[in-house]
Protein backbone atom coordinates (compact mmCIF):
# COMPACT_ATOMS: atom_id res chain seq x y z
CA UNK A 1 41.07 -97.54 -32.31
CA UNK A 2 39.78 -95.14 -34.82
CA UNK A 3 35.68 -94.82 -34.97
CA UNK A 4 33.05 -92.82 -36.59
CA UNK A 5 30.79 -90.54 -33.82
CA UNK A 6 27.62 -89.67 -35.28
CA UNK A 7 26.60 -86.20 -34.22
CA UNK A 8 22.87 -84.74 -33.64
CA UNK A 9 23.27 -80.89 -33.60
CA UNK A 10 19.99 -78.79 -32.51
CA UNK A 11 20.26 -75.43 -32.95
CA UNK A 12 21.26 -73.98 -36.14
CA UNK A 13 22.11 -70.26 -35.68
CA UNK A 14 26.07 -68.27 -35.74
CA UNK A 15 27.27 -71.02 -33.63
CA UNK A 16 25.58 -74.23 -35.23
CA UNK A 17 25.96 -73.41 -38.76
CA UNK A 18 30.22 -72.49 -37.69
CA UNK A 19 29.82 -76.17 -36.24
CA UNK A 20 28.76 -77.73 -39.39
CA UNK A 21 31.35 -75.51 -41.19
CA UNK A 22 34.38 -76.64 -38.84
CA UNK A 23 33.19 -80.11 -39.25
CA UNK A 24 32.78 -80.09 -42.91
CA UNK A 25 36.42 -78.90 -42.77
CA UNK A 26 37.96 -80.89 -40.30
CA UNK A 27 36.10 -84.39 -40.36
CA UNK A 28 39.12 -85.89 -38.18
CA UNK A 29 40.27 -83.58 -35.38
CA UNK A 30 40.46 -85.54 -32.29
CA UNK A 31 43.92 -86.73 -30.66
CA UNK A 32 43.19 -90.09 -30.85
CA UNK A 33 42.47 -89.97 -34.92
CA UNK A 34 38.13 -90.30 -34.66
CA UNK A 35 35.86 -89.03 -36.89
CA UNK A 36 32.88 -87.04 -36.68
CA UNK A 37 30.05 -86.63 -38.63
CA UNK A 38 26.80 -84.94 -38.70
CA UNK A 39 23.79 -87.19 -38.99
CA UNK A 40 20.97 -85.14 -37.91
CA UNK A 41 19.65 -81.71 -37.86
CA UNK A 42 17.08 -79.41 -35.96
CA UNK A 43 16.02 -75.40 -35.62
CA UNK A 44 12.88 -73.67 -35.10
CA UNK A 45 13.29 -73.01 -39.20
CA UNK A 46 14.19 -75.59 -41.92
CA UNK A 47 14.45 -72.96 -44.51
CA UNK A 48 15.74 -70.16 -43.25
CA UNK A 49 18.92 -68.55 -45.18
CA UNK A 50 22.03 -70.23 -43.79
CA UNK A 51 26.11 -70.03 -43.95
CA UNK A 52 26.35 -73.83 -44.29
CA UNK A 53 23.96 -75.74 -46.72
CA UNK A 54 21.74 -78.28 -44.60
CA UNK A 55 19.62 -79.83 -47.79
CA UNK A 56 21.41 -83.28 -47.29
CA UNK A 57 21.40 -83.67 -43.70
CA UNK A 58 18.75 -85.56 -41.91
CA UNK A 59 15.83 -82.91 -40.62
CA UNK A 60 14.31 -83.61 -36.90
CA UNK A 61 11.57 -80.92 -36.24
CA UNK A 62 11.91 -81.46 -32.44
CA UNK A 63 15.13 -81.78 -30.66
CA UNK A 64 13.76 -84.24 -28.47
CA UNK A 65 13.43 -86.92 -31.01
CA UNK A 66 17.00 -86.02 -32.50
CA UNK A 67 18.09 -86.15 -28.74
CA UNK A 68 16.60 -90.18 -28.62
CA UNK A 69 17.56 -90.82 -32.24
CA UNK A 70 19.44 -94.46 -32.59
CA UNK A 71 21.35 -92.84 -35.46
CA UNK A 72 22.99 -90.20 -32.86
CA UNK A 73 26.04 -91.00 -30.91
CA UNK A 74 26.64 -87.83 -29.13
CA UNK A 75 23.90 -84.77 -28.60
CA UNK A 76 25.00 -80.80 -29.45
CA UNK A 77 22.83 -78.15 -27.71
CA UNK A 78 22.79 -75.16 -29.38
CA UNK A 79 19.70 -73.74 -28.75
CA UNK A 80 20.01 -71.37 -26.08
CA UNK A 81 17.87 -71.04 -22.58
CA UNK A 82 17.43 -72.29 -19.23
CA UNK A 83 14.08 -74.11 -19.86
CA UNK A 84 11.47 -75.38 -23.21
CA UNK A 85 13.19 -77.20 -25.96
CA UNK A 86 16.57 -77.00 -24.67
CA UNK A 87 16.38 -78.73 -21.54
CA UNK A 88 13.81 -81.26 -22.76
CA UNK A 89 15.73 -82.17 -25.06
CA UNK A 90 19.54 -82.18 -22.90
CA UNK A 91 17.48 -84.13 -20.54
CA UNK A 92 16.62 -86.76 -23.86
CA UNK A 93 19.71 -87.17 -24.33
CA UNK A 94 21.08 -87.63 -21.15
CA UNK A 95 18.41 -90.42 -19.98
CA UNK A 96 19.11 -92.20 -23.10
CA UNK A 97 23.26 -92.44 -21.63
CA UNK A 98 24.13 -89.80 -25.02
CA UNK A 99 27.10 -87.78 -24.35
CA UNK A 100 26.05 -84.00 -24.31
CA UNK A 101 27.57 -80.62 -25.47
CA UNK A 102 25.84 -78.05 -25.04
CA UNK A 103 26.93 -73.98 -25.13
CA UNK A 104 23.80 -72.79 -22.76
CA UNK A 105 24.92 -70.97 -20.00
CA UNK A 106 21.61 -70.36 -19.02
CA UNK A 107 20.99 -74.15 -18.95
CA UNK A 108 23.66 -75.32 -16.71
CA UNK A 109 23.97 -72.32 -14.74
CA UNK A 110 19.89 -72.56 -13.38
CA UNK A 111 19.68 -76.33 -13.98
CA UNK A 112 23.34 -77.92 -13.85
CA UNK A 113 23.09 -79.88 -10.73
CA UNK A 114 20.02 -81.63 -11.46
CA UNK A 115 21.48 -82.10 -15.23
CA UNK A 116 24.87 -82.97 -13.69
CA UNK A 117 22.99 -85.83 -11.41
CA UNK A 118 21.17 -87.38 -14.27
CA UNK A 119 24.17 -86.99 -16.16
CA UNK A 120 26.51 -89.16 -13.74
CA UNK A 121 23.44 -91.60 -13.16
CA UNK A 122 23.38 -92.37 -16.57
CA UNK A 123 27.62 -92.30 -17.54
CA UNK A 124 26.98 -89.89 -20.23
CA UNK A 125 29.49 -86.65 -20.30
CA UNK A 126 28.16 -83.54 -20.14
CA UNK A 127 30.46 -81.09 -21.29
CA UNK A 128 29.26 -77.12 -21.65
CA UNK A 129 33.39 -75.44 -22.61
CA UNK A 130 31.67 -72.93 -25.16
CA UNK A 131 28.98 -71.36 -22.17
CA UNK A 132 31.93 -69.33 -21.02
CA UNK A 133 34.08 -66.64 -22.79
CA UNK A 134 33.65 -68.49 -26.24
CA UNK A 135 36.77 -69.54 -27.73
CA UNK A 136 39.42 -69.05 -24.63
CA UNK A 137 39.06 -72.23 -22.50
CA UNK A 138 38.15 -71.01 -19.49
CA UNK A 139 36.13 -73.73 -18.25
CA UNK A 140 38.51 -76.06 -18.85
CA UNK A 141 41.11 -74.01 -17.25
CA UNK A 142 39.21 -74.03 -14.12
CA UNK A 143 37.82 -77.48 -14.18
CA UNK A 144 41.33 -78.95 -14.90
CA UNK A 145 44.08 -77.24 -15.27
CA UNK A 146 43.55 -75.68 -11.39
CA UNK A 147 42.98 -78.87 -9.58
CA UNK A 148 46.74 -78.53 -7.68
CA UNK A 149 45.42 -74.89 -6.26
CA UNK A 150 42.59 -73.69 -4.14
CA UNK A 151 41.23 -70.42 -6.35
CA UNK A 152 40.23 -67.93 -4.31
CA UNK A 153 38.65 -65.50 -6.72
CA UNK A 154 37.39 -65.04 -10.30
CA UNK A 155 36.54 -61.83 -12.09
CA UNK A 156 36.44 -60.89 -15.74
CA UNK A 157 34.36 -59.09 -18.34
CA UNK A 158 32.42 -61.90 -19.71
CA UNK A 159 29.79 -60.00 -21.93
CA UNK A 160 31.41 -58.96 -25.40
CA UNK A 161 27.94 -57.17 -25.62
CA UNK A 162 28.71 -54.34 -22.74
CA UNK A 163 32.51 -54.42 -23.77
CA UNK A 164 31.66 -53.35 -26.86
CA UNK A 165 28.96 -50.59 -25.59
CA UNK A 166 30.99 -49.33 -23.24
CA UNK A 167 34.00 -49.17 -25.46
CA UNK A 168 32.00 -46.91 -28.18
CA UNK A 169 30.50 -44.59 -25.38
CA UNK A 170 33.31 -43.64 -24.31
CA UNK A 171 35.90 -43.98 -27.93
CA UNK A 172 32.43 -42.00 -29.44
CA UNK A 173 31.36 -39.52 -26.69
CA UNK A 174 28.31 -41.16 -27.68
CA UNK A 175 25.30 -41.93 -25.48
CA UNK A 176 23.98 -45.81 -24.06
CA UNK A 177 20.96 -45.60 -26.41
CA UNK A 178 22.87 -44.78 -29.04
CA UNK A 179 25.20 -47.11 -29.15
CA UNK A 180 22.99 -50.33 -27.95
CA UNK A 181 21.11 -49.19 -31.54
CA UNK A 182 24.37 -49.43 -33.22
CA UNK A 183 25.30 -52.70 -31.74
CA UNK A 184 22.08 -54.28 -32.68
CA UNK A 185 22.20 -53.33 -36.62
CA UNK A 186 25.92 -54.93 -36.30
CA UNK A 187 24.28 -58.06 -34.77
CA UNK A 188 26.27 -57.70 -30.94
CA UNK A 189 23.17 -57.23 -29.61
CA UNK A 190 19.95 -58.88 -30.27
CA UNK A 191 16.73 -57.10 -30.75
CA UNK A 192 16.08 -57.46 -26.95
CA UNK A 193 19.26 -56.93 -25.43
CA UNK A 194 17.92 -57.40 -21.70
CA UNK A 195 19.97 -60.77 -20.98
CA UNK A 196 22.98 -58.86 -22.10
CA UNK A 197 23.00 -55.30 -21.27
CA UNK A 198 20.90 -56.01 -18.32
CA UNK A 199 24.07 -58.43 -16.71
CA UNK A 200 22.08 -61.45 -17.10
CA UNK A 201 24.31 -63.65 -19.40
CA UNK A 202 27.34 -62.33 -17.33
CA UNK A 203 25.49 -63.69 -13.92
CA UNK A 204 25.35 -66.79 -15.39
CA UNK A 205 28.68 -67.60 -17.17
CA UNK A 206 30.20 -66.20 -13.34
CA UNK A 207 28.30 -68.62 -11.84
CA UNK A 208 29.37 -71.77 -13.93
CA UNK A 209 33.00 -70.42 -13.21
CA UNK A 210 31.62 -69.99 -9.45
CA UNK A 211 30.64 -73.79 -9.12
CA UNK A 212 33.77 -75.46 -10.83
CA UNK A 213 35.61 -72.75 -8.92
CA UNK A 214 34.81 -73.60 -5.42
CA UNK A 215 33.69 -77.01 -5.65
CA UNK A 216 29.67 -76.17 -5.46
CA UNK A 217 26.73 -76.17 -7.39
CA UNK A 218 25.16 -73.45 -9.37
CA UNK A 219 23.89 -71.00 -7.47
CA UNK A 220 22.51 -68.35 -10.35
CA UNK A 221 19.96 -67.14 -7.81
CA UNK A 222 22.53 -66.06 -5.23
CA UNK A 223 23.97 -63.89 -7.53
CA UNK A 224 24.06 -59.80 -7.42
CA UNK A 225 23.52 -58.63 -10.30
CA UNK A 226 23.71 -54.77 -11.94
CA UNK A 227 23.61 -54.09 -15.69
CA UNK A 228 25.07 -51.47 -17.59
CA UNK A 229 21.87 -49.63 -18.16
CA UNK A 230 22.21 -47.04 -16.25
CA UNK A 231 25.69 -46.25 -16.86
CA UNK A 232 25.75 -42.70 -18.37
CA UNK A 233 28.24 -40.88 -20.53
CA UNK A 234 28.83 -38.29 -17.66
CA UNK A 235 30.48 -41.06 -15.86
CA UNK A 236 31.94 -42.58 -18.50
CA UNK A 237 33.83 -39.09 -18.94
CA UNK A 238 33.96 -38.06 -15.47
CA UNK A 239 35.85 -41.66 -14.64
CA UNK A 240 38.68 -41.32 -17.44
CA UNK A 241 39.30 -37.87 -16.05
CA UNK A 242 40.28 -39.64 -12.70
CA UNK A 243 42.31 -42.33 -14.73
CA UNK A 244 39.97 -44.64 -14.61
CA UNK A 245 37.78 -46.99 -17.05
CA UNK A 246 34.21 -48.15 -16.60
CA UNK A 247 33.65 -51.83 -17.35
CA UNK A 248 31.03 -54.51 -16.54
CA UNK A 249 32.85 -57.10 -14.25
CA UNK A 250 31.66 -60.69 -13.01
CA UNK A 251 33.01 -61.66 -9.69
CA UNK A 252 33.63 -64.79 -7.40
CA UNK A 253 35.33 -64.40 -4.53
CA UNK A 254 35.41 -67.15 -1.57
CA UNK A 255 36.07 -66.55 2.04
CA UNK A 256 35.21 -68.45 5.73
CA UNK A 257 31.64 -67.18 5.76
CA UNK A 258 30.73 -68.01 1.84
CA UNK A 259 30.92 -67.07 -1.28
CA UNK A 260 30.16 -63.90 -2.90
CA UNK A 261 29.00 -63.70 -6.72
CA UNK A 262 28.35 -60.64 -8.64
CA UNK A 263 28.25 -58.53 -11.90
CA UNK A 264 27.97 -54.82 -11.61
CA UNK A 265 29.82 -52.18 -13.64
CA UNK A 266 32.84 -51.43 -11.94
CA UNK A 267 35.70 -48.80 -12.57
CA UNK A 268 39.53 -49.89 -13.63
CA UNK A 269 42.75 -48.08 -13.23
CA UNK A 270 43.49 -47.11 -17.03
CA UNK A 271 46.53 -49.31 -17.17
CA UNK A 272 45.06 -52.25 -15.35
CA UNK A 273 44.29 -54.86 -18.39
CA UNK A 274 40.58 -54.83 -17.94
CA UNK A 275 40.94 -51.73 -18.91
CA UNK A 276 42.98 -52.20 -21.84
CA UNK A 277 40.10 -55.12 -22.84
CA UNK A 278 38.40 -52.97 -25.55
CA UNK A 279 35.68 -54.02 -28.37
CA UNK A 280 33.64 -57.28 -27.72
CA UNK A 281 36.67 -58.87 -25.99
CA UNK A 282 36.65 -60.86 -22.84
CA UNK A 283 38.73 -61.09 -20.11
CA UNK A 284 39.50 -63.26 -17.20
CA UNK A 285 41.82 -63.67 -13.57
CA UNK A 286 41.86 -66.38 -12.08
CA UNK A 287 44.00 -66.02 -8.69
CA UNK A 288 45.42 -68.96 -6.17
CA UNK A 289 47.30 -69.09 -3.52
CA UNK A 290 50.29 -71.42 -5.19
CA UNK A 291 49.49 -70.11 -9.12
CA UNK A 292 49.08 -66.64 -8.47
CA UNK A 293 47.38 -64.94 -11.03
CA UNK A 294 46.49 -65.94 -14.26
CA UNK A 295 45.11 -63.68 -16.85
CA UNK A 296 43.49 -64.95 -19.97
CA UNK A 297 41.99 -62.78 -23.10
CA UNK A 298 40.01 -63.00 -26.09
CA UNK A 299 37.03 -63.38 -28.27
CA UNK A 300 33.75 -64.21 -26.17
CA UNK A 301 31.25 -65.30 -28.66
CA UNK A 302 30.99 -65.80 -32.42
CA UNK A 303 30.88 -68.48 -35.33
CA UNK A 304 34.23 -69.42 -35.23
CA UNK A 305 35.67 -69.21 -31.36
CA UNK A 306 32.51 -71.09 -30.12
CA UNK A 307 32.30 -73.60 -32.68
CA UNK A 308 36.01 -74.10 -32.14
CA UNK A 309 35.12 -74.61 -27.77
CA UNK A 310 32.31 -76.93 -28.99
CA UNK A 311 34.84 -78.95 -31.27
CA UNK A 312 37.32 -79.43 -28.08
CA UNK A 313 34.35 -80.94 -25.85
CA UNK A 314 33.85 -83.47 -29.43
CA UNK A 315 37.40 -84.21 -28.96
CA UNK A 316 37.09 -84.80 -24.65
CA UNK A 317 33.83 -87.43 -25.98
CA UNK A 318 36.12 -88.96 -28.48
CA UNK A 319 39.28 -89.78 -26.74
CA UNK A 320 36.84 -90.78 -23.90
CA UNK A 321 37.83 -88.24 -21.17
CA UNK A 322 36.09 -89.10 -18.18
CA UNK A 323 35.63 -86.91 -14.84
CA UNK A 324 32.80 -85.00 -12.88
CA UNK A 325 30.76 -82.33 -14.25
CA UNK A 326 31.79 -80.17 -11.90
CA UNK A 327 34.73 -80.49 -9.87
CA UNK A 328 33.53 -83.61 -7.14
CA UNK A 329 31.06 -85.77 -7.94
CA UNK A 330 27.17 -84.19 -8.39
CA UNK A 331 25.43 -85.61 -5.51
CA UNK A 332 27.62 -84.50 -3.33
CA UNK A 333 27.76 -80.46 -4.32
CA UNK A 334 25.91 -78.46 -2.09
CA UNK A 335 25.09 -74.62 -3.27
CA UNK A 336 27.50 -71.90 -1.79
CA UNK A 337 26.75 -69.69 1.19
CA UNK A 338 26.25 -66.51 -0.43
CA UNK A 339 28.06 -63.66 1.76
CA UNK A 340 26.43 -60.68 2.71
CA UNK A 341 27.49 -57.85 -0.15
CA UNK A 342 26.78 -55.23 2.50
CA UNK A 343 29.41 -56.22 4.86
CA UNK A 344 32.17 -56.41 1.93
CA UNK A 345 34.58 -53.34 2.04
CA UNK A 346 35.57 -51.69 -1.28
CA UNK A 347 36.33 -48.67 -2.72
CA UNK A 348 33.60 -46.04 -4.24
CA UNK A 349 33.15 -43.94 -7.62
CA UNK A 350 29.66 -40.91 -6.29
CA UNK A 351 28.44 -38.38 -8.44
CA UNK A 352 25.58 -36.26 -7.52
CA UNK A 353 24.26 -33.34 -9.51
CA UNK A 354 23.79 -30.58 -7.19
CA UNK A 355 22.24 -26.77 -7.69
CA UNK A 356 25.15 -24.35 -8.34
CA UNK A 357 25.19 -22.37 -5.39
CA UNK A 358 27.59 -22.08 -2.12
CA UNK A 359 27.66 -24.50 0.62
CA UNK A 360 26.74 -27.60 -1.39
CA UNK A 361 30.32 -29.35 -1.46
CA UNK A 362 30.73 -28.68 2.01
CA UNK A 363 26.99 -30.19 3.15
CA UNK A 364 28.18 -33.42 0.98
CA UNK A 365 31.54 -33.92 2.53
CA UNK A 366 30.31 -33.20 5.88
CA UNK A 367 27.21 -35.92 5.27
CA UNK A 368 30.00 -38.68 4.10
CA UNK A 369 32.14 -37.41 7.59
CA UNK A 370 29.56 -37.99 9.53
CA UNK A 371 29.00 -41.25 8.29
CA UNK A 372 32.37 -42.50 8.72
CA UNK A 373 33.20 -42.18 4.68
CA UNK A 374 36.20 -41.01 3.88
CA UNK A 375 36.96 -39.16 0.64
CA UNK A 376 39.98 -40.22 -1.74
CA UNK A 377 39.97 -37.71 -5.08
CA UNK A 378 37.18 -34.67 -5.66
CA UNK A 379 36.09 -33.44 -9.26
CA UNK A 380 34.03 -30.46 -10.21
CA UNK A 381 33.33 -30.22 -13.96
CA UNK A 382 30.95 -28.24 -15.36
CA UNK A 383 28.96 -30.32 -17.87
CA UNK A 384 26.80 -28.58 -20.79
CA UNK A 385 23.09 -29.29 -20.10
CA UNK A 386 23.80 -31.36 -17.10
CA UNK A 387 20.76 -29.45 -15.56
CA UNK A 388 22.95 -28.84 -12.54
CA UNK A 389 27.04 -29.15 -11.50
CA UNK A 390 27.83 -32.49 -11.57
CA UNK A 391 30.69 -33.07 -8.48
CA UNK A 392 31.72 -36.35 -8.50
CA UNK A 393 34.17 -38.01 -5.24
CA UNK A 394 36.09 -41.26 -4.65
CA UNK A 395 36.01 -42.97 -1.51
CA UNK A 396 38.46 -44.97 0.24
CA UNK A 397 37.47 -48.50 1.43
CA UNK A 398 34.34 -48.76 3.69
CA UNK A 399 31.70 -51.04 3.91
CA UNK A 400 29.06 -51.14 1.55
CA UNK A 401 26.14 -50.62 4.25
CA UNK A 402 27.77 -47.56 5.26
CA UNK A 403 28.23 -46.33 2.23
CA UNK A 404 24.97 -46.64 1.25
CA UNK A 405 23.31 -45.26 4.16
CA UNK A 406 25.20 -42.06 3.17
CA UNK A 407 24.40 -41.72 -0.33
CA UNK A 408 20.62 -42.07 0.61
CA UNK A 409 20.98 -38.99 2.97
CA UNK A 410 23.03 -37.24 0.74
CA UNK A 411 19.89 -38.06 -1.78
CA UNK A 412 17.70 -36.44 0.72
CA UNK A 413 19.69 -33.00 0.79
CA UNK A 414 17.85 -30.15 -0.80
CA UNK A 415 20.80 -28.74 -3.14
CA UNK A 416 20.61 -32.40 -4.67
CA UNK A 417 18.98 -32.63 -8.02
CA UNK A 418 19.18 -36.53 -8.92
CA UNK A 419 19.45 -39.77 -7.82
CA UNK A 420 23.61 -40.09 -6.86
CA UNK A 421 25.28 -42.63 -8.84
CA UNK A 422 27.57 -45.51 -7.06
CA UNK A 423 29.67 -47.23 -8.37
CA UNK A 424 32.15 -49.89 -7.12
CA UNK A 425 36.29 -49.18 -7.83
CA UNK A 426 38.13 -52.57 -8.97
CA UNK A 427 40.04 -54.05 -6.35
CA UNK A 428 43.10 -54.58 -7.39
């Protein structure tokens, strides 16, 4: 039976405002022939300059009295982070048994147990499709379409952000400050770009993916996390010479002892299809032990892919889809066991600027012997202004303590000018 939902949306910026234009546009979209329409608004700012004209929709100055409005049916969060107004006002909604969508990553990654709890207390979906990779439906890919297989791991680049950085650096020759400058005039980066280039929003899109994943709750503070910050042209250069790419990659892996979640920037064979992810693009696997591996691409963020993620979860409320928040119901999720990092075994990108004199190669190679590394590939290339000879090696698998112990002797060698850089080879 057909029926009008009446929709609260708080939060009225690139994604809200694509909302209101998708809905404006497509009134009936659902399977089962329902309607949706927007009944009230809310936004830090009534009259700022918008896409979509709000003048005739109903204006709530706190999302928390939207969220308990009797002329609401179903409650849209679109207003970003893990605590203040947001939550409040998810939390609203939720007590009052209101369906919520929200596209908060931050929200349900820190918070989505407790949220998921009060969700199933009350009967009221809580749906979050558009906090991961945008428009591709990864969430729902995980949450649903992988319930006949056991994944074993999950990695992706999941920050259009640092694609698109990354990609410029290197398409450019260009340099990390340059570029992040660039990016924020062309709106891919806000004006402080620390829960993006820092690895931040990545940690906590992996870790939603992490809990539906492995059958757990959010565990956002268990994850390693390394941004792109420090990421240098140098390497960016010195990688492609030894076929390789340098992207930021989320990780879950599971395994007897735990699980292991992380985001660090990583290096891809050229032809591997992280690699050949370029611009603000995301990318997932998702790997099984009866699937395979599945790879999925595409826009991560935007007006029109998120709105479009946020429409599905309208249709899920509409046609009444009903299952867990996560993947078993959420008093019964414990958090993961997060593994030890140090113990994992992986292959190594090092480069360490050293003074140009004899000996120095040999002193390095003979530290990483010693240590039980053992070398894959070798560069030399002289780089203008480098303030030294940049040599830069590839290691074959070894444990991460290990390898680490080494680099901080080799740190403490006298022909070494800077702090070596590390950093981790896909496994592939």
């Amino acid at each position: 039976m057909s029926r009008t939902w009446r929709l609260g949306v708080a939060g009225l910026g690139t994604v809200g405002t694509g909302l209101l234009t998708f809905l404006a546009e497509h009134p009936r979209f659902a399977p089962a022939g329902g309607q949706a329409v927007v009944t009230g608004v809310s936004a830090r700012s009534r009259t700022r300059p918008r896409a979509f004209d709000i003048s005739a929709l109903p204006w709530f100055d706190d999302p928390v009295a939207l969220a308990q409005s009797d002329e609401i049916d179903v409650f849209v969060e679109l207003i970003g982070g893990s605590d203040g107004p947001a939550k409040a006002a998810v939390e609203a909604a939720l007590n009052a048994g209101k369906p919520v969508i929200t596209a908060n990553k931050a929200l349900i990654a820190e918070h989505g147990r407790e949220l998921a709890e009060l969700a199933e207390s009350k009967g009221a979906p809580l749906l979050f499709e558009a906090a991961v990779m945008g428009g591709v439906p990864a969430v729902k890919m995980v949450r649903e379409a992988f319930v006949g297989d056991d994944i074993t791991s999950i990695s992706g680049i999941l920050n259009g952000t640092c694609n698109y950085i990354l990609t410029e650096m290197e398409s450019g020759g260009r340099a990390f400050a340059e570029v992040l400058a660039e990016a924020q005039r062309l709106g891919y980066a806000e004006a402080d770009p620390t829960m993006d280039v820092g690895g931040f929003d990545a940690a906590h899109k992996i870790t939603i993916l992490a809990a539906l994943a492995f059958g757990c709750a959010p565990n956002y503070a268990a994850a390693e996390i390394e941004g792109i910050e420090q990421v240098e042209l140098i390497d960016i250069q010195m990688a492609r010479d030894l076929g390789y790419r340098i992207k930021l990659v989320a990780s879950a892996e599971q395994a007897a002892e735990g699980v292991l979640v992380r985001v660090h920037p990583t290096l891809a064979p050229l032809s591997h299809p992280l690699a050949q992810a370029g611009g603000a693009l995301n990318a997932l696997f998702i790997e099984g032990p009866r699937v395979g591996r599945i790879f999925v691409q595409g826009p991560g963020a935007g007006a029109g892919p998120t709105a479009a993620a946020v429409a599905a979860d309208i249709a899920d409320v509409m046609t009444a889809a009903v299952r867990p928040v996560f993947q078993a119901p959420a008093g019964s999720l414990k958090p993961f066991d997060p593994i030890n990092p140090s113990k994992m075994m992986g292959r190594a990108y090092l480069r360490f600027l050293v003074k140009d004199e004899p000996g120095v190669i040999a002193a390095v190679s003979e530290t990483l012997a010693e240590a039980g590394v053992s070398i894959e590939s070798f560069l030399q290339k002289p780089v203008e202004n480098a303030g030294g000879v940049p040599i830069v090696l590839t290691t074959h698998a070894t444990a991460e303590s290990v390898l680490a112990a080494a680099v901080e002797r080799i740190a403490g060698l006298p022909a070494v000018l800077d702090k070596p850089r590390l950093l981790r080879i896909a496994r592939i």
